[in-house]
Protein backbone atom coordinates (compact mmCIF):
# COMPACT_ATOMS: atom_id res chain seq x y z
CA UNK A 1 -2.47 1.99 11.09
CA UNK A 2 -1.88 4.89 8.82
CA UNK A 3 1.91 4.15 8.45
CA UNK A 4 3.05 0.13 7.84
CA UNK A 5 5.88 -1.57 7.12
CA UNK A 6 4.15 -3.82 4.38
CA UNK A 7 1.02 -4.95 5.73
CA UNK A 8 1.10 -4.58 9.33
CA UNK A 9 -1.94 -3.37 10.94
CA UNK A 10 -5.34 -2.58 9.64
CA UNK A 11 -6.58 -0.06 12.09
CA UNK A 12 -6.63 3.61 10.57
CA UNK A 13 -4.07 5.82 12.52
CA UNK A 14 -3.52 2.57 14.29
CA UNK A 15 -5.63 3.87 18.17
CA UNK A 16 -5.53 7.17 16.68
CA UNK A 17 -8.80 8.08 14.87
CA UNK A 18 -12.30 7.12 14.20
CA UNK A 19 -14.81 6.71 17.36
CA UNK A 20 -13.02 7.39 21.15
CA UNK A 21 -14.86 6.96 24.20
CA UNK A 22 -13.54 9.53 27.05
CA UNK A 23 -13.98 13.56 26.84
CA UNK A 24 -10.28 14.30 25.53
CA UNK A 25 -10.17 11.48 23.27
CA UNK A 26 -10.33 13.01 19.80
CA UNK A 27 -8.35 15.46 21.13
CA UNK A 28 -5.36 13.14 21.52
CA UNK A 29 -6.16 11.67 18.26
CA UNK A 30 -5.75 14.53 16.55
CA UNK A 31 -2.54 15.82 18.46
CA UNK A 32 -0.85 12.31 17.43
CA UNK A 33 -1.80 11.92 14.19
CA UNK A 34 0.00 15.90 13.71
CA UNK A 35 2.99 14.47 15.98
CA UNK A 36 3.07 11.15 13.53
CA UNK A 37 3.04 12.99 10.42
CA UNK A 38 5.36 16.11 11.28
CA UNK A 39 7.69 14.20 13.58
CA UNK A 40 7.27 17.47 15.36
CA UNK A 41 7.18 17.30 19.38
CA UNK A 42 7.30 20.14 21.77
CA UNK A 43 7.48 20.11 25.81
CA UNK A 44 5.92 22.61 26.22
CA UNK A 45 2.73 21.32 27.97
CA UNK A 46 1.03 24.71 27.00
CA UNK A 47 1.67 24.62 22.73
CA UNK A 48 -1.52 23.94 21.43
CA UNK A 49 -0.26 24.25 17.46
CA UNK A 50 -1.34 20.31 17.11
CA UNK A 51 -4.80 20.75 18.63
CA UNK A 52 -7.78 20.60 16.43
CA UNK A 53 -9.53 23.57 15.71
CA UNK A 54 -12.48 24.32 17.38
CA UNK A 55 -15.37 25.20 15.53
CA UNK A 56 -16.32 28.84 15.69
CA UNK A 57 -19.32 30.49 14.69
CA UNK A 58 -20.47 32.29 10.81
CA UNK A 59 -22.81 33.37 8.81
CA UNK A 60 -24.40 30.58 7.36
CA UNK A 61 -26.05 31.58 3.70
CA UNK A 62 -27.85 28.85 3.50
CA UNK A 63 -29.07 25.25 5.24
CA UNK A 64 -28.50 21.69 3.89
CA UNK A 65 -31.42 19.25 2.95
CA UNK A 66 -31.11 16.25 3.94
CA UNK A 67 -33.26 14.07 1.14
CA UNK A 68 -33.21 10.55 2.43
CA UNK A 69 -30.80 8.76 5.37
CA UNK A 70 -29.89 5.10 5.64
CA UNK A 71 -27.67 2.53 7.54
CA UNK A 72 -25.12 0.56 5.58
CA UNK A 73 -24.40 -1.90 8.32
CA UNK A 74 -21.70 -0.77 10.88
CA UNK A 75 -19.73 1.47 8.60
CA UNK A 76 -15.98 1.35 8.70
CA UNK A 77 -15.45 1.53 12.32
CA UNK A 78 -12.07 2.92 13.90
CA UNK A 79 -10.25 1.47 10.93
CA UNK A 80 -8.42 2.93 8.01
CA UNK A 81 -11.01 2.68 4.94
CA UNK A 82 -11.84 4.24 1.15
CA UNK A 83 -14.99 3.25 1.45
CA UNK A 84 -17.68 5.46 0.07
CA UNK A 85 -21.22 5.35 -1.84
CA UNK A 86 -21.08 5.42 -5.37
CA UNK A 87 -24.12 6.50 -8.04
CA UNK A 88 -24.87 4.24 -10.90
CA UNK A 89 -27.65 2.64 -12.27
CA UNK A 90 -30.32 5.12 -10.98
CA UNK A 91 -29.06 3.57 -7.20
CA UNK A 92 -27.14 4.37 -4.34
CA UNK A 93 -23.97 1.66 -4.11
CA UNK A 94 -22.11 1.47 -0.74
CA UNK A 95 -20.42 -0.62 1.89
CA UNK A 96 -19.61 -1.65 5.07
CA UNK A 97 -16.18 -3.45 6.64
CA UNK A 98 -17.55 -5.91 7.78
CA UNK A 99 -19.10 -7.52 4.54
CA UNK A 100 -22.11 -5.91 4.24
CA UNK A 101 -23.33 -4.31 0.48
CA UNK A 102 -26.09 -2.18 -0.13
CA UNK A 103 -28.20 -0.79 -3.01
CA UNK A 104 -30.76 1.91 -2.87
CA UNK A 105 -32.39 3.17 -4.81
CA UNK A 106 -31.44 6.89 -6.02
CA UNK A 107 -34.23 9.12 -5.22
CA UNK A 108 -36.01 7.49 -2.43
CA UNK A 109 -33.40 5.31 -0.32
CA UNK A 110 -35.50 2.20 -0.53
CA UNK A 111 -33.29 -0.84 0.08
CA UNK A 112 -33.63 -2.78 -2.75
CA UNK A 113 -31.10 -5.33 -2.28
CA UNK A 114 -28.25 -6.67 0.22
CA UNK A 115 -25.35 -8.83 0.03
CA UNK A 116 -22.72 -10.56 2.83
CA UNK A 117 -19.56 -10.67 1.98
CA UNK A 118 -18.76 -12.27 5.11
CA UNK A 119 -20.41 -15.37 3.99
CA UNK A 120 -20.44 -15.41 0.33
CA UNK A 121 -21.74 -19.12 0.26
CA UNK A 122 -23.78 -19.22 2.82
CA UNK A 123 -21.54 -21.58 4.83
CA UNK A 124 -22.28 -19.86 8.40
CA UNK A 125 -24.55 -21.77 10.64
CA UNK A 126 -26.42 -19.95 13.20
CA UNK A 127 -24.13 -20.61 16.16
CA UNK A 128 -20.93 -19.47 13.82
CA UNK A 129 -19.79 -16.23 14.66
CA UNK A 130 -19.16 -13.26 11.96
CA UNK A 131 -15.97 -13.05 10.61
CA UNK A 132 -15.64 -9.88 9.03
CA UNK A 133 -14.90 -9.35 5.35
CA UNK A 134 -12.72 -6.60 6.07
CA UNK A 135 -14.24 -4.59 2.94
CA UNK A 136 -11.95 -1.62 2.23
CA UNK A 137 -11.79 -0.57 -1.22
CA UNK A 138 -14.67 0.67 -3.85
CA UNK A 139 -17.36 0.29 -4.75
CA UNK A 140 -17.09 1.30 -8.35
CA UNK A 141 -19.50 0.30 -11.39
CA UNK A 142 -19.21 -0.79 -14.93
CA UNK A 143 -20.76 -3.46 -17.14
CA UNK A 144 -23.94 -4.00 -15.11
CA UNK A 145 -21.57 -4.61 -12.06
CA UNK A 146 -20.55 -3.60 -8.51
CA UNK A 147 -16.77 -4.00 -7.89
CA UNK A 148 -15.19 -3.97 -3.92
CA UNK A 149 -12.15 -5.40 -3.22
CA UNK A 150 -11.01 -6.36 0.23
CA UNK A 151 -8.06 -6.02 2.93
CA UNK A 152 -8.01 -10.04 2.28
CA UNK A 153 -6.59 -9.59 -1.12
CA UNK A 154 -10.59 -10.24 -2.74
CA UNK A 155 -11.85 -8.77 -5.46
CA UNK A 156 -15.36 -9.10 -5.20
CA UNK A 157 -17.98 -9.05 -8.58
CA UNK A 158 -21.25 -8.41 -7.77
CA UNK A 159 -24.56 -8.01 -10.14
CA UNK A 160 -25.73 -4.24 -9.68
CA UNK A 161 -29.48 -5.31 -9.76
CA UNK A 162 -29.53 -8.32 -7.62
CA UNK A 163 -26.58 -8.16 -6.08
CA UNK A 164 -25.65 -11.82 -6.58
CA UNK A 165 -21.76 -12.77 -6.64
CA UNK A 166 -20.90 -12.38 -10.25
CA UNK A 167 -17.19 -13.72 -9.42
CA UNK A 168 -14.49 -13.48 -7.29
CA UNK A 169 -10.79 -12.94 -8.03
CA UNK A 170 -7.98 -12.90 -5.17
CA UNK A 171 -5.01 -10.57 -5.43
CA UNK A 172 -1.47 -10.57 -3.05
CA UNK A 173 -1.52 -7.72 -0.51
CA UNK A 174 -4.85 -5.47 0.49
CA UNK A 175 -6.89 -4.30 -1.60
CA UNK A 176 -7.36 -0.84 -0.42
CA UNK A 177 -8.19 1.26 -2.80
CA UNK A 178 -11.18 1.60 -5.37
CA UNK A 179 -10.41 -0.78 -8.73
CA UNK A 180 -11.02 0.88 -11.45
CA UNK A 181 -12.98 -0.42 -14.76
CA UNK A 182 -12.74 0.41 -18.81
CA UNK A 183 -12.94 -1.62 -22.10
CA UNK A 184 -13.93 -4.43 -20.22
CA UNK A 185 -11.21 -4.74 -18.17
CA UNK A 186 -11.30 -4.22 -14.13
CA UNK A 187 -8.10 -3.46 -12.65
CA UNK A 188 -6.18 -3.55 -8.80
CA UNK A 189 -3.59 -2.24 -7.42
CA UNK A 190 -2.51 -3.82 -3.55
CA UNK A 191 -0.56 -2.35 -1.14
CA UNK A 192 2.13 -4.97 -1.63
CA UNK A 193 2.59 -3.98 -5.25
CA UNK A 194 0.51 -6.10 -6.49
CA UNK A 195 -1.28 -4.49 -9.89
CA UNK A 196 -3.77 -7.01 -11.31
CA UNK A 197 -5.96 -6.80 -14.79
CA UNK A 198 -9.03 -8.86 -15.05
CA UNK A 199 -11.39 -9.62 -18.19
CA UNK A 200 -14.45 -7.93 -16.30
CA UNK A 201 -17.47 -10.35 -17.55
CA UNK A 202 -15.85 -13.37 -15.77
CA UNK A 203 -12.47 -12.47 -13.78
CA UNK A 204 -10.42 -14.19 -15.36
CA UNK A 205 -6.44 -12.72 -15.00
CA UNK A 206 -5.55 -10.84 -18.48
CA UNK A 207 -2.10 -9.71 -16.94
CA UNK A 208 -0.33 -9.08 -13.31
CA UNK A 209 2.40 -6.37 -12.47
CA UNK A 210 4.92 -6.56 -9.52
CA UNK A 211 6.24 -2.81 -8.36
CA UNK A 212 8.60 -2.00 -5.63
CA UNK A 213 6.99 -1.11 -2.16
CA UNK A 214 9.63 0.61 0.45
CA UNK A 215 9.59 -0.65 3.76
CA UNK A 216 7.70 2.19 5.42
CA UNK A 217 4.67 3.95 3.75
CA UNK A 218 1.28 5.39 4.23
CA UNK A 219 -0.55 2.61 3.26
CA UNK A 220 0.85 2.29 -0.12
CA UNK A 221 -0.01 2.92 -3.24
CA UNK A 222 -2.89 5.16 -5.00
CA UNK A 223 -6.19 3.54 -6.59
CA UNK A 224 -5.53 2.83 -10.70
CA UNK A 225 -7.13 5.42 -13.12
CA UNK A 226 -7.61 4.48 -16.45
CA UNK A 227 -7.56 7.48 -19.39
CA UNK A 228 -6.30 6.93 -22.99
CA UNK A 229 -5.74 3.05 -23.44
CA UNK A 230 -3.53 3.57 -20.02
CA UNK A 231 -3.48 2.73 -16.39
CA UNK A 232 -2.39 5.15 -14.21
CA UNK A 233 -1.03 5.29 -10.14
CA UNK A 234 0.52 6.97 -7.89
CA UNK A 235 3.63 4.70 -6.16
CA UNK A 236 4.87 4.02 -2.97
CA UNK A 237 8.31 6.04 -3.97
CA UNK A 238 6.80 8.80 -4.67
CA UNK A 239 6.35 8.85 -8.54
CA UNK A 240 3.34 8.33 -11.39
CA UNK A 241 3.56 5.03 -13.58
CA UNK A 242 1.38 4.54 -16.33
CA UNK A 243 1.26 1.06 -18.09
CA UNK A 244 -0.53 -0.07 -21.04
CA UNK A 245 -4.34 -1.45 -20.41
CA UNK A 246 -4.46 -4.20 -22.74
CA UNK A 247 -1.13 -6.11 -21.55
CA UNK A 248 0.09 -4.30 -18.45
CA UNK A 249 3.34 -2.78 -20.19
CA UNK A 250 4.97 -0.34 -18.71
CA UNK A 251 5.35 3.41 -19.88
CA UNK A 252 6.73 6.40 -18.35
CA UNK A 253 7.09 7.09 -15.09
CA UNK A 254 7.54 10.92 -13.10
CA UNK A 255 8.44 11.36 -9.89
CA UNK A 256 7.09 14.14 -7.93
CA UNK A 257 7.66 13.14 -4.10
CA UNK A 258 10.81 15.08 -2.46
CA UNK A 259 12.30 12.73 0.84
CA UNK A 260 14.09 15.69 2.87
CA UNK A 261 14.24 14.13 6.19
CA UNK A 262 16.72 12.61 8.10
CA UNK A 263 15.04 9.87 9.30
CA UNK A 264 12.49 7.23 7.61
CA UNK A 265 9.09 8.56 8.82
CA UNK A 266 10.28 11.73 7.13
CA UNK A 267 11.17 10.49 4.27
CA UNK A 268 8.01 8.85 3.09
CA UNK A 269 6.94 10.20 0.20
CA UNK A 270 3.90 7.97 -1.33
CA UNK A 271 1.50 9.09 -4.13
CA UNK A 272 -1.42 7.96 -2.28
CA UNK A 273 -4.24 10.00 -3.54
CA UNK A 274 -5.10 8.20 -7.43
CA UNK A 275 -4.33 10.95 -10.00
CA UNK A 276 -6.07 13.42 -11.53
CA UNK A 277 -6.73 13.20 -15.41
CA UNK A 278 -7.93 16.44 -17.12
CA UNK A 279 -7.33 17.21 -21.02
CA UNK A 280 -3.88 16.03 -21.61
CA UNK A 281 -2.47 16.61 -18.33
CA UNK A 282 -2.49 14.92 -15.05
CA UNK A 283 -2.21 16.05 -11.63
CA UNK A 284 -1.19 14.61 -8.65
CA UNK A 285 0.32 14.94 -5.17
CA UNK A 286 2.65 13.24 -2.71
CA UNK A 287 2.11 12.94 0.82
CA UNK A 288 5.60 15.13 1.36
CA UNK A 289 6.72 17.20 -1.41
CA UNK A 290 4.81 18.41 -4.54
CA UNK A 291 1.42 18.85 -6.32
CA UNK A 292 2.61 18.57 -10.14
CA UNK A 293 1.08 18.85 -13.25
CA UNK A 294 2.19 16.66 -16.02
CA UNK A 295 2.09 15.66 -19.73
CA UNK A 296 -0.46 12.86 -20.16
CA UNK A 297 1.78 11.96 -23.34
CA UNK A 298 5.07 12.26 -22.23
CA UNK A 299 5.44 12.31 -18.61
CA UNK A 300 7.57 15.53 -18.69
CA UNK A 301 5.95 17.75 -15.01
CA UNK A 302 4.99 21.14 -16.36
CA UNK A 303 4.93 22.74 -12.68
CA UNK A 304 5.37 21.16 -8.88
CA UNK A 305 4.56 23.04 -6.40
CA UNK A 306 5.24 22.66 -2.43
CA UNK A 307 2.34 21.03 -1.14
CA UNK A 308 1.74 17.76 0.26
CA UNK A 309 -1.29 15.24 1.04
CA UNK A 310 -2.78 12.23 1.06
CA UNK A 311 -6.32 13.11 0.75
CA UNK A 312 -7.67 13.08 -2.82
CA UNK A 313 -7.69 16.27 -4.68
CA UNK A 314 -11.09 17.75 -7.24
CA UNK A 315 -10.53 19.68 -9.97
CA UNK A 316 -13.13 21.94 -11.44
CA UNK A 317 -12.54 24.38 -14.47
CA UNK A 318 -9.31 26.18 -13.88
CA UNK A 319 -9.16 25.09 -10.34
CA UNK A 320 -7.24 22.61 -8.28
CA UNK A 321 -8.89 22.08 -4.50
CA UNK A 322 -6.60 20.48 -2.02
CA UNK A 323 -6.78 19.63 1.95
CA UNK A 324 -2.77 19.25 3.33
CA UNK A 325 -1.40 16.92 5.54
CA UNK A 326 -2.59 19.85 8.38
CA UNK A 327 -6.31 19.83 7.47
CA UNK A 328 -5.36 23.29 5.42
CA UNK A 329 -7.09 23.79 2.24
CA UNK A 330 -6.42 25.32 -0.66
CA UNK A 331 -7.37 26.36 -4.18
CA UNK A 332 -4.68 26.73 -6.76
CA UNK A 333 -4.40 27.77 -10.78
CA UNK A 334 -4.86 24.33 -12.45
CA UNK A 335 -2.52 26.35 -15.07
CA UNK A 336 0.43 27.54 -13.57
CA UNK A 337 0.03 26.08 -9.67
CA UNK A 338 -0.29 29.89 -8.23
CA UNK A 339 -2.53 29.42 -4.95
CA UNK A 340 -5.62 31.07 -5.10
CA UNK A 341 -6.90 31.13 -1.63
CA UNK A 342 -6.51 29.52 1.63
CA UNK A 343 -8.56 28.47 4.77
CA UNK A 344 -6.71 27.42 7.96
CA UNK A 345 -10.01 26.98 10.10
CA UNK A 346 -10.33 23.48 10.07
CA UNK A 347 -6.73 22.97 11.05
CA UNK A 348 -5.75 19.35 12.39
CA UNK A 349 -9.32 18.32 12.26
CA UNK A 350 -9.26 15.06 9.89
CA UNK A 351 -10.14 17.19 6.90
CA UNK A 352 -11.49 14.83 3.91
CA UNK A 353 -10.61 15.84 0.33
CA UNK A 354 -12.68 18.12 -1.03
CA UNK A 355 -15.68 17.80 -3.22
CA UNK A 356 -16.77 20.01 -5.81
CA UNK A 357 -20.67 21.37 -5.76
CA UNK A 358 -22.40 23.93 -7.45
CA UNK A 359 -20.69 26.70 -6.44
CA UNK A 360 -18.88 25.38 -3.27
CA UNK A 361 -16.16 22.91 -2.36
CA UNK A 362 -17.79 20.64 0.77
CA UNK A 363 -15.26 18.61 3.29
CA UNK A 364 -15.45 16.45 6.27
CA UNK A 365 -13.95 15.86 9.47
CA UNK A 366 -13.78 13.75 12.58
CA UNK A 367 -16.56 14.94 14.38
CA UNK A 368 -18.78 13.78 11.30
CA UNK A 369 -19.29 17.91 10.51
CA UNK A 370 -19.69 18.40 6.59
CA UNK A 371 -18.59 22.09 5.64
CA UNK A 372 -19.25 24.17 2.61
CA UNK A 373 -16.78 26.71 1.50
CA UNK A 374 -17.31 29.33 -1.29
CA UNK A 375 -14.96 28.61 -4.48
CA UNK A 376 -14.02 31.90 -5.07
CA UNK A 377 -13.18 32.97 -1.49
CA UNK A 378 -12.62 29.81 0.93
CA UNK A 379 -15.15 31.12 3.16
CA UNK A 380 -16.78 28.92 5.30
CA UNK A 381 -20.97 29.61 4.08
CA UNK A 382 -22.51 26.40 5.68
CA UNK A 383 -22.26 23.48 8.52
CA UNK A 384 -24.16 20.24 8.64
CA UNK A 385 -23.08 16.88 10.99
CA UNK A 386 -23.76 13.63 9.62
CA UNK A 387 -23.24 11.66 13.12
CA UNK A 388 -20.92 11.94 15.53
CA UNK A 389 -18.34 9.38 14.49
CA UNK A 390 -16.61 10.75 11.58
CA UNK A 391 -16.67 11.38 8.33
CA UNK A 392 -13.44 9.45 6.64
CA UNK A 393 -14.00 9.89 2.78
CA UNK A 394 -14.35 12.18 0.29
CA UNK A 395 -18.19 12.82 -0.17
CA UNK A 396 -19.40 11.93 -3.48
CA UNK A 397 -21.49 14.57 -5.60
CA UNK A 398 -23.60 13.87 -8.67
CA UNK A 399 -25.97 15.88 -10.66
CA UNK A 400 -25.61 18.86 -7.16
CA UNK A 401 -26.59 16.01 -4.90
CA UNK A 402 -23.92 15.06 -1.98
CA UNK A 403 -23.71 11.65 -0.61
CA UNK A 404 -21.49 11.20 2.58
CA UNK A 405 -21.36 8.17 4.61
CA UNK A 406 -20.22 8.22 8.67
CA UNK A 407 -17.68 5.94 10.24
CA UNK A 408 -20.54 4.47 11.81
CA UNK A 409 -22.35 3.90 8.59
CA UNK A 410 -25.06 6.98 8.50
CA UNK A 411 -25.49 7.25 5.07
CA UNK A 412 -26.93 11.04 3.94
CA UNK A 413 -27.90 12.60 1.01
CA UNK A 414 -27.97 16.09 0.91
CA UNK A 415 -29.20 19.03 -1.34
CA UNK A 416 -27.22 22.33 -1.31
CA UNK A 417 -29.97 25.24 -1.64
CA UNK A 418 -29.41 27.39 -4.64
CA UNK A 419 -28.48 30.91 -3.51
CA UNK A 420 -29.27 33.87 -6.47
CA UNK A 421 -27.10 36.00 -6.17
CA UNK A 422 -28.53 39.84 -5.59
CA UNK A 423 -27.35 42.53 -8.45
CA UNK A 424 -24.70 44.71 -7.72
């Protein structure tokens, strides 16, 4: 369920997204996750403005390569999940729900090795059904480790070449966001406020932080980043809080959500998407209200501007890329906040964040389609579908290669063709 009060239900969008069986299923999907987020209604049986966008037809400049495709498992399923391959090591990290971990390798998708979370001790017997691990936030890397925390409050520890169980670590409330690692410390934030520090070689707790969680959010709280000795996140009212990595101190905090609404669902203003940390500024975004750039040192917002999501945003150079609560994306001066361009084509269609490659900005959506658009313009230059469940995260790009894993768990990685430009 996209919105909770606490920890309520673990389904993403609740019936309302993910894989639908029937011919106007993702339609209504679509049309009440818009109603849901807008608290917007009409009855008019003929307005249409919540509908997804169909798909139209363009000039494609060039065609994707696909380089290698695997299966992690059964994916994330119809339920809410950060879940999304990672790059370390010279492998391929990722993850499914249900328990299972993979590692390829990087250039040729060989399996090398797989764990089960669902049965971390090997305690099932084969009559003993599977009882999922609900697996729901990471993987990341650090220290010759593979870090995933789970909707059970478990922070899992696993050894990045063997994929062995390291150590585990439990934490109050899900654990639905990535942790984050540095200086030899792995930290969590839960959706019940929980924000734990552990000593990264063996788990053991170096310091805890409780925060205030309203009643009704979008799933909480942001993932941690950590960027000069601090730990930073976006909150569940609506603000940034950084607190000090070695003991869990707090320092400033900056709020940039704006409640406007009459009512609760209109007034929830979470910092969902984990903050943005370039030079000595940070940027980040509310699910209603503002996209703000602020101080790193300080906490004193140099701009806000009106936009709002809960997707996570890329930066690149001067440029701030963002997808809004309506599947619109944008590109806006990382400077002053002055929008750049706009593209309203993918309207209402589950738009992931976007990802920044080579000379394009590359998105998802809920029919599993990956589009490239061109940085400078917005235009739409290239299509590719994964599968036909979904895409649900951001895809992940390193050194120009995209990696984008399905609902289902099709894992692709994909080359973007150079395209020389021809002399004026």
């Amino acid at each position: 369920m996209l919105f909770s009060k606490q920890q309520t239900s673990n389904s993403y969008l609740g019936k309302y997204a993910g894989k639908y069986a029937g011919k106007y299923a993702k339609v209504i999907a679509m049309l009440l996750f818009s109603s849901a987020l807008f608290s917007c209604s009409s009855t008019d049986e003929e307005d249409t403005i919540d509908l997804p966008a169909e798909l139209v037809e363009f000039d494609e400049k060039f065609e994707p390569k696909v380089l290698w495709e695997e299966g992690v498992g059964d994916g994330s399923g119809d339920y809410f999940s950060r879940l999304k391959p990672i790059v370390a090591y010279d492998k391929v990290y990722s993850a499914s729900r249900a328990g299972d971990v993979f590692a390829f390798d990087q250039k040729t998708g060989k399996a090398l090795w797989q764990a089960d979370l669902s049965d971390i001790n090997n305690e099932r017997s084969f009559w003993d059904s599977r009882v999922s691990a609900l697996l729901s936030g990471g993987p990341v890397a650090g220290l010759n480790k593979i870090f995933i925390g789970s909707e059970n409050g478990k922070l899992y520890a696993l050894d990045a070449q063997t994929g062995e169980l390291a150590w585990e670590a439990s934490v109050k409330g899900e654990i639905i966001n990535a942790p984050a690692i540095d200086s030899g410390i792995v930290v969590v934030n839960s959706a019940s406020g929980i924000m734990k520090a552990f000593n990264a070689d063996n788990g053991e707790e170096v310091w805890k932080v409780e925060q205030d969680v309203p009643a009704l959010t979008l799933r909480g709280i942001s993932a941690p980043v950590i960027a000069s000795g601090g730990v930073l996140i976006g909150t569940g009212k609506g603000g940034v809080n950084v607190y000090l990595l070695d003991k869990g101190q707090q320092g400033w905090s900056t709020e940039i959500g704006e409640p406007t609404g009459s009512t609760e669902l209109e007034r929830v203003i979470d910092v969902d998407s984990a903050p943005i940390v370039f030079g000595d500024k940070i940027y980040a975004v509310s699910s209603r209200g503002n996209l703000a750039a602020i101080e790193l040192q300080s906490g004193r917002v140099l701009w806000k501007r009106q936009y709002s999501s809960y997707r996570q945003i890329s930066i690149y150079r001067n440029t701030i890329f963002l997808t809004n609560l309506r599947g619109h994306i944008y590109a806006i001066d990382r400077v002053n906040g002055i929008e750049r361009w706009s593209n309203l084509a993918l309207a209402n269609r589950g738009v992931t964040g976007p990802a920044v490659i080579d000379n394009y900005v590359v998105v998802g959506d809920f029919e599993g389609y990956l589009h490239w658009l061109d940085q400078d313009t917005g235009d739409i230059v290239a299509r590719h579908k994964v599968d036909g469940s979904g895409i649900h995260s951001t895809p992940t790009v390193v050194d120009n290669i995209l990696y984008s894993q399905s609902r289902d768990g099709d894992l692709q990685v994909i080359e973007t063709p150079k395209i020389i430009k021809a002399e004026q």
